[in-house]
Protein backbone atom coordinates (compact mmCIF):
# COMPACT_ATOMS: atom_id res chain seq x y z
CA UNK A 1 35.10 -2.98 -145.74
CA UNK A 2 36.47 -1.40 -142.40
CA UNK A 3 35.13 -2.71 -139.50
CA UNK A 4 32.92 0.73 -137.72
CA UNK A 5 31.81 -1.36 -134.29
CA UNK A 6 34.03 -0.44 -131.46
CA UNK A 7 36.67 -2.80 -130.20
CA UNK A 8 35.14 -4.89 -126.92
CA UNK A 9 39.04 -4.69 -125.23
CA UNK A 10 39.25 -0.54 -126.20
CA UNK A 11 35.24 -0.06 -124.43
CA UNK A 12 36.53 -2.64 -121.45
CA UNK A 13 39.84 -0.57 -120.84
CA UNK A 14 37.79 2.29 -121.08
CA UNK A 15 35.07 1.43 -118.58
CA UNK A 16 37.79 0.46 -116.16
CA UNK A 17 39.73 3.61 -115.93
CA UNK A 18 35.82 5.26 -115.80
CA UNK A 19 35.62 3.04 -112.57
CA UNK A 20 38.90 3.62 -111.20
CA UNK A 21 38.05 7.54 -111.08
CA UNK A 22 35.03 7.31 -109.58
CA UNK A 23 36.48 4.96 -107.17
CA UNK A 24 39.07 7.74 -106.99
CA UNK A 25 36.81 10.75 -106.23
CA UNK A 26 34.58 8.66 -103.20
CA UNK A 27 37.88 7.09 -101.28
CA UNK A 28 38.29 8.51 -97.81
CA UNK A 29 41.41 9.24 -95.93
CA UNK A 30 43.22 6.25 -94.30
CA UNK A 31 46.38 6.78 -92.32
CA UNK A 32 48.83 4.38 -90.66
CA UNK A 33 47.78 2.70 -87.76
CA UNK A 34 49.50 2.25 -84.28
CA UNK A 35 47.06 -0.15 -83.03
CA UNK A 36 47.50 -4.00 -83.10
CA UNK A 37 50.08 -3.92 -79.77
CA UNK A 38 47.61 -5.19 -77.71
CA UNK A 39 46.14 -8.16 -79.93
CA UNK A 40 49.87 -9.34 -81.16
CA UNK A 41 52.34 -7.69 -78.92
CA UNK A 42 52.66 -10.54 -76.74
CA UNK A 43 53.10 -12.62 -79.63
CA UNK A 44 55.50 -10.08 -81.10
CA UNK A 45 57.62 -10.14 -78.40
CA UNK A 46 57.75 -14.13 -77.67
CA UNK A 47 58.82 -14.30 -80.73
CA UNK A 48 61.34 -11.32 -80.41
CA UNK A 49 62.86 -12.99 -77.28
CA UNK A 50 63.53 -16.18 -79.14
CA UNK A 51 65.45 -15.14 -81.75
CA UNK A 52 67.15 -12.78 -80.47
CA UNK A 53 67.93 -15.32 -77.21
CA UNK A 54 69.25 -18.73 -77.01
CA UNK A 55 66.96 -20.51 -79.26
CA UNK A 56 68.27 -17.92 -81.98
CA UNK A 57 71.75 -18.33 -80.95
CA UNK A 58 71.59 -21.46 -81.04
CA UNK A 59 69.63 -22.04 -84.42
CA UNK A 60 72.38 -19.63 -86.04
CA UNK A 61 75.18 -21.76 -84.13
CA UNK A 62 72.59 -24.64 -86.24
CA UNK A 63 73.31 -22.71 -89.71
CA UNK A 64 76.71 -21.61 -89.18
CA UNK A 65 77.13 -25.53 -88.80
CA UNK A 66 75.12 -27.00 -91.66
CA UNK A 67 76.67 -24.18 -93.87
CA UNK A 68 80.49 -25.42 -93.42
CA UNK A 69 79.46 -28.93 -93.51
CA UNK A 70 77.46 -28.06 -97.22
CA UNK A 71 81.15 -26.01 -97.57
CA UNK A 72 83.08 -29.21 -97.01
CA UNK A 73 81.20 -31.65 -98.61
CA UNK A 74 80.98 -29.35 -101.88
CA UNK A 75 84.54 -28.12 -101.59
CA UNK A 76 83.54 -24.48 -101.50
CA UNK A 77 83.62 -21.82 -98.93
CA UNK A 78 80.14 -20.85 -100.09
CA UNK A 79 78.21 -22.85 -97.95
CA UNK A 80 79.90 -21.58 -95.08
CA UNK A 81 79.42 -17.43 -95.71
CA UNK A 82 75.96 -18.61 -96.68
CA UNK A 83 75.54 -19.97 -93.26
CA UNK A 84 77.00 -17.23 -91.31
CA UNK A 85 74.37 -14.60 -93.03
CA UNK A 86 71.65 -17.07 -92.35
CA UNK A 87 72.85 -17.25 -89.18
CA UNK A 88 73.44 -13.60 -88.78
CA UNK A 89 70.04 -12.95 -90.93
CA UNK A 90 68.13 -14.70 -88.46
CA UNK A 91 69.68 -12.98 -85.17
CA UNK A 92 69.28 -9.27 -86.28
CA UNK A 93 65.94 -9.68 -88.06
CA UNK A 94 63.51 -7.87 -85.39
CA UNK A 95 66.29 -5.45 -85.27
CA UNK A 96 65.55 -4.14 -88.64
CA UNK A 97 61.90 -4.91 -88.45
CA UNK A 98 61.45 -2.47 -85.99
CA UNK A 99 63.71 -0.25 -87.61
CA UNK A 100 61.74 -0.59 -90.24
CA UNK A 101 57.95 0.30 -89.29
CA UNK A 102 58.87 2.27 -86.68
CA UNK A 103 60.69 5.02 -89.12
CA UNK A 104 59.77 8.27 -89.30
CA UNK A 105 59.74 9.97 -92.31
């Protein structure tokens, strides 16, 4: 005999896209904020300045190092171009963050 009582997982999936329409229909409009500048920007831009100073010339000067070390020790080159994009990574990060969220589209 077929089984006539409606599958629990089929009512569930159901009930869920039921909720996600009504959720749907009563959302309001959000937009991107510009706020936030004044509660981290002074964090943001400590930050900023050390990386992009001599503490992050020096801690890319750090991975260039390690990586050629790792390069020597292992007998690859590897460790040594993976060093210099750390390195590089690391310097030109808030670069591209900013390039990043400040983009207009």
């Amino acid at each position: 005999m077929p089984n006539t009582m409606p599958n629990g997982r089929g009512l569930l999936v159901a009930a869920l896209a039921a909720l996600a329409m009504l959720l749907m229909l009563v959302a309001t409009n959000s937009f991107a904020g510009t706020g936030g500048s004044t509660e981290f920007g002074s964090i943001y831009t400590m930050l900023t300045g050390w990386l992009q100073g001599t503490l992050g010339r020096i801690l890319a000067i750090t991975f260039v190092a390690v990586g050629l070390v790792g390069g020597v020790v292992r007998g690859s080159i590897m460790g040594f171009v993976l060093g210099i994009a750390a390195g590089l990574g690391l310097y030109t990060a808030p670069t591209v963050i900013d390039a990043i969220v400040t983009a207009v589209i």
